[in-house]
PDB file of N, CA and C in Angstrom:
ATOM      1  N   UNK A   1     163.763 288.087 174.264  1.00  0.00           N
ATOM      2  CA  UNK A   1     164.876 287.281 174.728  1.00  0.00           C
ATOM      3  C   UNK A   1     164.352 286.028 175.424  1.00  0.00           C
ATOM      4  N   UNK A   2     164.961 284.865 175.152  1.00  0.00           N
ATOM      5  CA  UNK A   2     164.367 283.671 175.395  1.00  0.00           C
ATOM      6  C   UNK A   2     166.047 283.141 176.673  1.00  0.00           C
ATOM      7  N   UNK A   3     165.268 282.263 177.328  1.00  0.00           N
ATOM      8  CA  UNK A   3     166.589 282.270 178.334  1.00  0.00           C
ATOM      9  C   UNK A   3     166.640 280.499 178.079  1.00  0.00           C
ATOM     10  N   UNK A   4     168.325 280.094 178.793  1.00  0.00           N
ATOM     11  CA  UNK A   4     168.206 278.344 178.469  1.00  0.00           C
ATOM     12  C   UNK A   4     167.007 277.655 179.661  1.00  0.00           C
ATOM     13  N   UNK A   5     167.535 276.382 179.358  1.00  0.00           N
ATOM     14  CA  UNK A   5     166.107 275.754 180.113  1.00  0.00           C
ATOM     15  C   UNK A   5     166.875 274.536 179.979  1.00  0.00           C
ATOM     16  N   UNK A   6     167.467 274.380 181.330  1.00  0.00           N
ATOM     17  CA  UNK A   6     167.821 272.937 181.447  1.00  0.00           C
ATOM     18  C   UNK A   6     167.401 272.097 182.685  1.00  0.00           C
ATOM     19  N   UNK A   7     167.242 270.554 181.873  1.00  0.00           N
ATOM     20  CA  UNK A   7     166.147 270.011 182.733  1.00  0.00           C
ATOM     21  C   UNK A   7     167.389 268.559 183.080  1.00  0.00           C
ATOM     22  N   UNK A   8     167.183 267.747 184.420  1.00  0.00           N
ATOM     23  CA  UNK A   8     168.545 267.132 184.925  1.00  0.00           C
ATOM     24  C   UNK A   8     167.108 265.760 185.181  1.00  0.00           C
ATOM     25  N   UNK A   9     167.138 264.924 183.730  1.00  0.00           N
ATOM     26  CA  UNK A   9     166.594 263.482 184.514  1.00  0.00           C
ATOM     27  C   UNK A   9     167.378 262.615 184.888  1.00  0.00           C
ATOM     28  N   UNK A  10     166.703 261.319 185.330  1.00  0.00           N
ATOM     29  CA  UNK A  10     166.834 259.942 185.147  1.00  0.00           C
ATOM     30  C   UNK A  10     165.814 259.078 184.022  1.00  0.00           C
ATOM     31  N   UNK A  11     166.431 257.968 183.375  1.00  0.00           N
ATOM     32  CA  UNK A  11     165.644 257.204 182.868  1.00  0.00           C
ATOM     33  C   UNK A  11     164.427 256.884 183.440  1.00  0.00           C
ATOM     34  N   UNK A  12     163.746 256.340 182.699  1.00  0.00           N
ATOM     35  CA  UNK A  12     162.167 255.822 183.516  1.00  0.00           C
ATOM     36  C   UNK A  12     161.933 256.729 184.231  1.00  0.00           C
ATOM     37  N   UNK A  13     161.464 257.876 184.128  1.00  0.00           N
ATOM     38  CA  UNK A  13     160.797 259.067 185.468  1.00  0.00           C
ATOM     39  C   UNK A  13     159.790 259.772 184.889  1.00  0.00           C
ATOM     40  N   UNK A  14     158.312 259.299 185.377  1.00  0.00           N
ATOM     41  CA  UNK A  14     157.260 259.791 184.406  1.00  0.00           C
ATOM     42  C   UNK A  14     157.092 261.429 185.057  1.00  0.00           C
ATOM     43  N   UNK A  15     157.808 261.727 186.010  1.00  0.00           N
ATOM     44  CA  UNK A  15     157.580 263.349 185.977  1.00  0.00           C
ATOM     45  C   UNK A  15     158.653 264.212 185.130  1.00  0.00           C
ATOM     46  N   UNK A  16     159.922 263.557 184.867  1.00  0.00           N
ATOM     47  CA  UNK A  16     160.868 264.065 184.160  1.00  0.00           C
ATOM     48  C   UNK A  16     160.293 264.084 182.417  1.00  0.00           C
ATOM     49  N   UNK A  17     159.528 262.761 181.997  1.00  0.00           N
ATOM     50  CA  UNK A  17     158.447 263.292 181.312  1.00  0.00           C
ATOM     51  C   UNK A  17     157.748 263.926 180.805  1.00  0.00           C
ATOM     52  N   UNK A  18     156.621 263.974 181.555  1.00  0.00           N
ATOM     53  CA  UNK A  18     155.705 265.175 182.350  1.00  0.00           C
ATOM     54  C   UNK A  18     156.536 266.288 181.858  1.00  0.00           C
ATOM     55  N   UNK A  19     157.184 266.983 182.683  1.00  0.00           N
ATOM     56  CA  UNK A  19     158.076 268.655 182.724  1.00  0.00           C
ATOM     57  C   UNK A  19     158.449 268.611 181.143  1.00  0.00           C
ATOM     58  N   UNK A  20     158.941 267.463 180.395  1.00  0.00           N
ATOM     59  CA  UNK A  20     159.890 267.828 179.275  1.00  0.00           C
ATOM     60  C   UNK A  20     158.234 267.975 177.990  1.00  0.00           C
ATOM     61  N   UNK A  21     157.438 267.034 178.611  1.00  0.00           N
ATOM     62  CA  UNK A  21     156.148 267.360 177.440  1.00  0.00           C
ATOM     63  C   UNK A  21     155.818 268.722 178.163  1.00  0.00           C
ATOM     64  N   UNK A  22     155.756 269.087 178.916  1.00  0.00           N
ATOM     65  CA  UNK A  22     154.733 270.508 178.989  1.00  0.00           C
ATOM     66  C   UNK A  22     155.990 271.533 178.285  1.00  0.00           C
ATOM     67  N   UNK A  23     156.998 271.723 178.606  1.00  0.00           N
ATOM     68  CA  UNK A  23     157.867 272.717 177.569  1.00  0.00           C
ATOM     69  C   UNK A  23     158.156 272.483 176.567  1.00  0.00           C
ATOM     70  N   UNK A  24     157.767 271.236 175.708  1.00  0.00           N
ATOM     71  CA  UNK A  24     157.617 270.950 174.373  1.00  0.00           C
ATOM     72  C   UNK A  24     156.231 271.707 173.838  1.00  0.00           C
ATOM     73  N   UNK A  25     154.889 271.388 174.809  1.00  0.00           N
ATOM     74  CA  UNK A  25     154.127 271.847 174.511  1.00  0.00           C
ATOM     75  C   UNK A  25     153.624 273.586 174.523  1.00  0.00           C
ATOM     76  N   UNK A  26     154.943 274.486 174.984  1.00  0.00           N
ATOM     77  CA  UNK A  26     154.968 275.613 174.805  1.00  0.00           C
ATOM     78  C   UNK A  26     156.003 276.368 173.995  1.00  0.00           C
ATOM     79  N   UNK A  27     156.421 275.187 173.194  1.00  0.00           N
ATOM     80  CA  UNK A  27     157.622 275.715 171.900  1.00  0.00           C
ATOM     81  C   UNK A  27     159.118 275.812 172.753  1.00  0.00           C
ATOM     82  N   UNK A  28     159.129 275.074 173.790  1.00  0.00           N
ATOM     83  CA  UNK A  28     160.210 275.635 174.721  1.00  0.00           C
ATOM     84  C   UNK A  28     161.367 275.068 174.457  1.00  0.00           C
ATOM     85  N   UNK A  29     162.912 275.388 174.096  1.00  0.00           N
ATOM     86  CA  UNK A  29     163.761 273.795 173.524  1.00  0.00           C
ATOM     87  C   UNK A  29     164.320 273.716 175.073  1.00  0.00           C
ATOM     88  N   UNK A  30     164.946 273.335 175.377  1.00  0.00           N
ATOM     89  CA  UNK A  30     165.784 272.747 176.583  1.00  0.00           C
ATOM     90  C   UNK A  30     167.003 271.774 176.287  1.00  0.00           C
ATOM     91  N   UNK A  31     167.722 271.641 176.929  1.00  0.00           N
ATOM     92  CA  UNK A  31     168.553 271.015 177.486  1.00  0.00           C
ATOM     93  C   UNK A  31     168.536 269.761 178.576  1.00  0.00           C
ATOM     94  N   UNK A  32     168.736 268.504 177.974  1.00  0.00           N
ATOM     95  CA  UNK A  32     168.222 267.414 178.915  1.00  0.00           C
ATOM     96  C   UNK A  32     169.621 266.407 179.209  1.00  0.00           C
ATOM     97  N   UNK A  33     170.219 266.834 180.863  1.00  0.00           N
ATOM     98  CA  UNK A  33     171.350 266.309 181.385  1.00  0.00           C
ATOM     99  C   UNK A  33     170.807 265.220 181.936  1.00  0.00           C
ATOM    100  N   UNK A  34     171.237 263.908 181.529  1.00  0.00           N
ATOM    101  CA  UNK A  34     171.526 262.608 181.750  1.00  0.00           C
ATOM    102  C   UNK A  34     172.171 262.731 183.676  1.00  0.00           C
ATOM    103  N   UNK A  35     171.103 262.500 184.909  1.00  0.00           N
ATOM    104  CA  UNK A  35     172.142 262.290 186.237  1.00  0.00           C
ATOM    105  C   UNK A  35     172.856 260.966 186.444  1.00  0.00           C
ATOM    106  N   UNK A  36     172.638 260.069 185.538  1.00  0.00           N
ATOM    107  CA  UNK A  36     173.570 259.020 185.726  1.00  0.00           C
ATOM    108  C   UNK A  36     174.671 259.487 184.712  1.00  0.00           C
ATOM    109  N   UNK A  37     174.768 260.395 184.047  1.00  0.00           N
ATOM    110  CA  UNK A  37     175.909 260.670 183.097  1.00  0.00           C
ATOM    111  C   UNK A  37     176.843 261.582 184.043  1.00  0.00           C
ATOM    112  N   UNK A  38     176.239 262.198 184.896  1.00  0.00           N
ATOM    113  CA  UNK A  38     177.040 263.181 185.765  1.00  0.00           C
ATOM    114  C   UNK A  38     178.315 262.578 186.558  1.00  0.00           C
ATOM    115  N   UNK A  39     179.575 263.234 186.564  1.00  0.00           N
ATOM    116  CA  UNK A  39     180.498 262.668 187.262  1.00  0.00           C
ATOM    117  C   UNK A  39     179.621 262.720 188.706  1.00  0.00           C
ATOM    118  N   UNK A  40     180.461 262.542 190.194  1.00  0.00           N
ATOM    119  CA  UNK A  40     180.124 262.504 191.650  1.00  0.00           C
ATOM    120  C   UNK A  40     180.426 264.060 191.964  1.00  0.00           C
ATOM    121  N   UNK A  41     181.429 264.710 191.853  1.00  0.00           N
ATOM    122  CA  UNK A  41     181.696 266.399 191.669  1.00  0.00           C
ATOM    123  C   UNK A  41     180.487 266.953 190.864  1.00  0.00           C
ATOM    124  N   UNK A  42     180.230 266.770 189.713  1.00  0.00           N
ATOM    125  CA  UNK A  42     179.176 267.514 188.907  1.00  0.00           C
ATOM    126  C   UNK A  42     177.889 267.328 189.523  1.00  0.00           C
ATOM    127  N   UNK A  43     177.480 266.198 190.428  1.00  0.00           N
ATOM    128  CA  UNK A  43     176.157 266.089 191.317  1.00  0.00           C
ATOM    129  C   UNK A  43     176.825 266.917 192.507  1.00  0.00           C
ATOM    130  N   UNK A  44     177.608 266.736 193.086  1.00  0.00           N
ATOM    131  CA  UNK A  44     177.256 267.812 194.212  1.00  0.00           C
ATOM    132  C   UNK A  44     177.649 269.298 194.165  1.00  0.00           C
ATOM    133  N   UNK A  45     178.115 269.432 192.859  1.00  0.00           N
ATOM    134  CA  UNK A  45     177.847 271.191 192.674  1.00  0.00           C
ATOM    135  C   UNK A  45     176.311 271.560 192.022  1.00  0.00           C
ATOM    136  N   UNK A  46     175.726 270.520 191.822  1.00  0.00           N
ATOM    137  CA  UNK A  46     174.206 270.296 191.478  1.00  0.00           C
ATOM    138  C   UNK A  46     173.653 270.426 192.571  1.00  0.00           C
ATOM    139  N   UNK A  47     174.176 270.016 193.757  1.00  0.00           N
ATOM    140  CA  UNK A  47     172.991 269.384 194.948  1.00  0.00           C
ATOM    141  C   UNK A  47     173.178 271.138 195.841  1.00  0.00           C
ATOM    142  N   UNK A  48     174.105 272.028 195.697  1.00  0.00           N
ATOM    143  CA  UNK A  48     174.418 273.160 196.374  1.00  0.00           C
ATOM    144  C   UNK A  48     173.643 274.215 195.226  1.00  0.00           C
ATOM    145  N   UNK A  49     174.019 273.759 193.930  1.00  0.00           N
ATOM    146  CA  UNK A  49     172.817 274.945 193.861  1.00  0.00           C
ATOM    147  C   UNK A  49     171.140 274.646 193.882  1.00  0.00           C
ATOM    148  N   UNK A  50     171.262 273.656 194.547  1.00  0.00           N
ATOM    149  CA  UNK A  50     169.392 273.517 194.687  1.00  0.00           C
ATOM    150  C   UNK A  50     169.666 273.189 196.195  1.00  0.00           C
ATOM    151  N   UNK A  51     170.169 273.435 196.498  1.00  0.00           N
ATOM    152  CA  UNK A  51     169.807 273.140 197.828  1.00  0.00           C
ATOM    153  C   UNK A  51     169.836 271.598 198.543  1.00  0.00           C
ATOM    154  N   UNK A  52     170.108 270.886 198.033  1.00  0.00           N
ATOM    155  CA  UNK A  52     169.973 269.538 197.991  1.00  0.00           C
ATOM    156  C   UNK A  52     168.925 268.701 197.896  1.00  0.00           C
ATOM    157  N   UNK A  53     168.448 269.169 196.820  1.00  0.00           N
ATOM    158  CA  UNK A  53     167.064 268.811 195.666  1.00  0.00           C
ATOM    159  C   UNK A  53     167.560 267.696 195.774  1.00  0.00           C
ATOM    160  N   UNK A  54     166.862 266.292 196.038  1.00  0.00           N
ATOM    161  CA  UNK A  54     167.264 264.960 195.530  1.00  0.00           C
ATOM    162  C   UNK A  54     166.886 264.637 194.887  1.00  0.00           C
ATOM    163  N   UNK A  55     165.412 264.884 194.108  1.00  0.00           N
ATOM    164  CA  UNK A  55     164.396 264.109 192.829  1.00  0.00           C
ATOM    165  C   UNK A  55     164.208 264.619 191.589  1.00  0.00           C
ATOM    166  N   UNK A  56     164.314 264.087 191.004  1.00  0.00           N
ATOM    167  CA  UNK A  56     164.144 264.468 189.545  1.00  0.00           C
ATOM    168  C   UNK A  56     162.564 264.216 189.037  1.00  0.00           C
ATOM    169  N   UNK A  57     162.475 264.993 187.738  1.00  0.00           N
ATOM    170  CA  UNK A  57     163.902 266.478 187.194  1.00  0.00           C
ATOM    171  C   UNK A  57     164.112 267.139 188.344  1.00  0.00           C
ATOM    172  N   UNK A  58     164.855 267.915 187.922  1.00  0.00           N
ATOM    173  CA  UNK A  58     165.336 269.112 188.441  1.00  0.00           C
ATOM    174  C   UNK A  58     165.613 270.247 186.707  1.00  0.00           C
ATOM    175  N   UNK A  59     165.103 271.800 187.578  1.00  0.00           N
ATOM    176  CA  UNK A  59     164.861 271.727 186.396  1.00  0.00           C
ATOM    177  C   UNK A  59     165.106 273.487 186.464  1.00  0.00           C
ATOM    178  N   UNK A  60     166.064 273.968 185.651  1.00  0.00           N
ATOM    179  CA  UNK A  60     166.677 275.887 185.553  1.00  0.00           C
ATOM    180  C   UNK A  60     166.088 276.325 184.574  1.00  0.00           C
ATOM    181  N   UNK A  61     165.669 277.782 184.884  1.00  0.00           N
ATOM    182  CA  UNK A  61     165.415 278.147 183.795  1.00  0.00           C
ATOM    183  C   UNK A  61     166.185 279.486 183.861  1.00  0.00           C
ATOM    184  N   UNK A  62     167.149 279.556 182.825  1.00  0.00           N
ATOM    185  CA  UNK A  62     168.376 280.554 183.526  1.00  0.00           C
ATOM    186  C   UNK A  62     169.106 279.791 184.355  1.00  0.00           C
ATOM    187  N   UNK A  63     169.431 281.233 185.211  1.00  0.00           N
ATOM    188  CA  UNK A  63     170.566 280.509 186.710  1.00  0.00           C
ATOM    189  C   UNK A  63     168.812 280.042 187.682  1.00  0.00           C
ATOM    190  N   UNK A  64     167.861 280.183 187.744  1.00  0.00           N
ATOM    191  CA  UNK A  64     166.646 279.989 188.718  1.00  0.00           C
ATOM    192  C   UNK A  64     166.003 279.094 188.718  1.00  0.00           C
ATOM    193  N   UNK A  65     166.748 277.959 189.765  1.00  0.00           N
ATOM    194  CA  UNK A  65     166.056 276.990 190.012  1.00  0.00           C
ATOM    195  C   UNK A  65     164.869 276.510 190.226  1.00  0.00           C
ATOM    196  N   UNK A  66     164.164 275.780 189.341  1.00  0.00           N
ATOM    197  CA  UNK A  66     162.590 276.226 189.534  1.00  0.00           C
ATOM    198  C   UNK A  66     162.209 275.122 190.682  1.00  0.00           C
ATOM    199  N   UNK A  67     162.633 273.798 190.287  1.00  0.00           N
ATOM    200  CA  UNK A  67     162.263 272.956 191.373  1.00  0.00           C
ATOM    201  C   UNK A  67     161.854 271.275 190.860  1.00  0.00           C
ATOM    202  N   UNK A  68     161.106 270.842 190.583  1.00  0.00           N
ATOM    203  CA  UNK A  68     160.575 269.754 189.596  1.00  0.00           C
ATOM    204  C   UNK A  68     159.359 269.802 189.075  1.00  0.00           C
ATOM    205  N   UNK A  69     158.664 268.415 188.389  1.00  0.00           N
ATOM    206  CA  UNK A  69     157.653 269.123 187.623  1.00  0.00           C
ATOM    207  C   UNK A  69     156.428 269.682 188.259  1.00  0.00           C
ATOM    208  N   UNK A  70     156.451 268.924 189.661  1.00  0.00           N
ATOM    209  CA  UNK A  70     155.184 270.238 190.269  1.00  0.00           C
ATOM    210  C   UNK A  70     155.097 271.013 190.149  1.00  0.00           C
ATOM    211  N   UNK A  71     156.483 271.913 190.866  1.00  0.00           N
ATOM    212  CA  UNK A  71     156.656 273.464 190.556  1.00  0.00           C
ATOM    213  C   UNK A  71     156.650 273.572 189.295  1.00  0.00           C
ATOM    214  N   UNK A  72     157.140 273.475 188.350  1.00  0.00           N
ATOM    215  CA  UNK A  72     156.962 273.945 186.772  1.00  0.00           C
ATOM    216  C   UNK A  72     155.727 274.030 186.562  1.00  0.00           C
ATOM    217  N   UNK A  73     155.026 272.745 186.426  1.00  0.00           N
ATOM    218  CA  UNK A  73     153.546 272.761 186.037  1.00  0.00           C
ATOM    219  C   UNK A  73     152.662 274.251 187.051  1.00  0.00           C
ATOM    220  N   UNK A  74     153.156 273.800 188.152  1.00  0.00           N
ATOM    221  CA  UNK A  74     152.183 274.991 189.083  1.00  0.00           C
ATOM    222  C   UNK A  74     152.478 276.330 188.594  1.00  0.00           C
ATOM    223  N   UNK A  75     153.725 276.785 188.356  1.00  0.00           N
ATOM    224  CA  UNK A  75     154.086 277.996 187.634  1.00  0.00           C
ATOM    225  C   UNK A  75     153.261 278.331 186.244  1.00  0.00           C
ATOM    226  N   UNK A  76     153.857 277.214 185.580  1.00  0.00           N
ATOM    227  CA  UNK A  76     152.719 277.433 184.626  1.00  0.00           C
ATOM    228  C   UNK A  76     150.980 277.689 184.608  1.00  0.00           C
ATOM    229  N   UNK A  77     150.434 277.070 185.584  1.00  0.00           N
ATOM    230  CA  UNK A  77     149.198 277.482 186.109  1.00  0.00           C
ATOM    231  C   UNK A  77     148.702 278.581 186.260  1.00  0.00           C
ATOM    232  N   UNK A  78     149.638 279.428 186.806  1.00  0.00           N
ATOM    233  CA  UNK A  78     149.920 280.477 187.613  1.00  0.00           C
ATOM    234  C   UNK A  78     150.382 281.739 186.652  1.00  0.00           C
ATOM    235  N   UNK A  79     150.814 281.051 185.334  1.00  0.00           N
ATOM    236  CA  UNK A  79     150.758 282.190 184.462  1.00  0.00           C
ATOM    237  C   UNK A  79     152.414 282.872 184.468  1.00  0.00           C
ATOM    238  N   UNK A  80     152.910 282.342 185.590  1.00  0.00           N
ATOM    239  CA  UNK A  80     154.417 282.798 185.849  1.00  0.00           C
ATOM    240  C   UNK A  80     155.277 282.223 185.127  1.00  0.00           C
ATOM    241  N   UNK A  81     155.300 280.703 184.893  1.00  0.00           N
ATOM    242  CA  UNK A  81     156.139 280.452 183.826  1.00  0.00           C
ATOM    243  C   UNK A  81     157.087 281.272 182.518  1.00  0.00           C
ATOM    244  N   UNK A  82     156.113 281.522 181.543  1.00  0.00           N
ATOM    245  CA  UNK A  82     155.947 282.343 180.486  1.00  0.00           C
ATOM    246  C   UNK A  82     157.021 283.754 181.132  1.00  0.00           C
ATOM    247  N   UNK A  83     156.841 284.072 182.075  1.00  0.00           N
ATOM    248  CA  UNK A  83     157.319 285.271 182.624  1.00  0.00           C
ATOM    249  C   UNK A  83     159.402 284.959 182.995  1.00  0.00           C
ATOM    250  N   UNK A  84     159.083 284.066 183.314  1.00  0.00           N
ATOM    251  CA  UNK A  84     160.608 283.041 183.471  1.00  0.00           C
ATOM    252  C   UNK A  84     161.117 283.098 182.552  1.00  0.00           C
ATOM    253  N   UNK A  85     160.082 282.237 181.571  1.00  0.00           N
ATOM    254  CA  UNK A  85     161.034 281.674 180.249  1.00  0.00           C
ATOM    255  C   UNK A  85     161.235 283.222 179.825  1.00  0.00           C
ATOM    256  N   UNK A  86     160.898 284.394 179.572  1.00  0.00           N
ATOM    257  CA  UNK A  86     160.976 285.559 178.544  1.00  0.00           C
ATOM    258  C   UNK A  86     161.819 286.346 179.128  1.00  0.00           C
ATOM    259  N   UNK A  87     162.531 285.973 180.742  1.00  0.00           N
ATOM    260  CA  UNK A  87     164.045 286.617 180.674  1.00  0.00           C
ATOM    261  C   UNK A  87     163.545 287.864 181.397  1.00  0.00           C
TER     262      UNK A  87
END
C-alpha cells in the first residue's frame, strides 16, 4: 500500500525543488498544490494543521506532516522515509 504525498509550493523555491526531485527520484508520484492558488481559508486550515509552518514546501505524506525539504531529505537519510511512504 502506497499512501498520497502532497507537497504545498511556491514558484521559484529551490527547496520545493529539491523535495519534489528526491520523490521523483524514488518513483514517488505526489501531488503539487500551488500556495498562491490557495484561497486565504484554505491557508489557514493549512497553517493549523502544521502548526503554523510558514515555508515552503510543506509537505504530507498521508494525514503526517513531515515538515519541508530538510526533514524529508533527513528522513530519507535515516531510512524512515520509505517506511512513511509504505503506509
Amino acid at each position: 500500500m502506497t499512501v498520497s504525498v502532497k507537497v504545498y509550493t511556491t514558484p521559484i523555491c529551490p527547496y520545493c525543488s529539491n523535495a519534489k526531485q528526491l520523490l521523483k527520484s524514488k518513483g514517488v508520484e505526489y501531488e503539487e498544490i500551488g500556495m498562491h492558488d490557495m484561497s486565504s481559508d484554505d491557508r489557514r486550515a493549512l497553517m493549523q494543521k502544521t502548526n503554523n509552518y510558514r515555508t515552503v514546501p510543506q509537505i504530507f505524506v498521508g494525514d503526517t506532516f513531515v515538515g519541508g525539504f530538510d526533514e524529508l531529505n533527513q528522513m530519507n537519510q535515516q531510512g524512515k522515509l520509505d517506511e512513511l511512504l509504505a503506509g
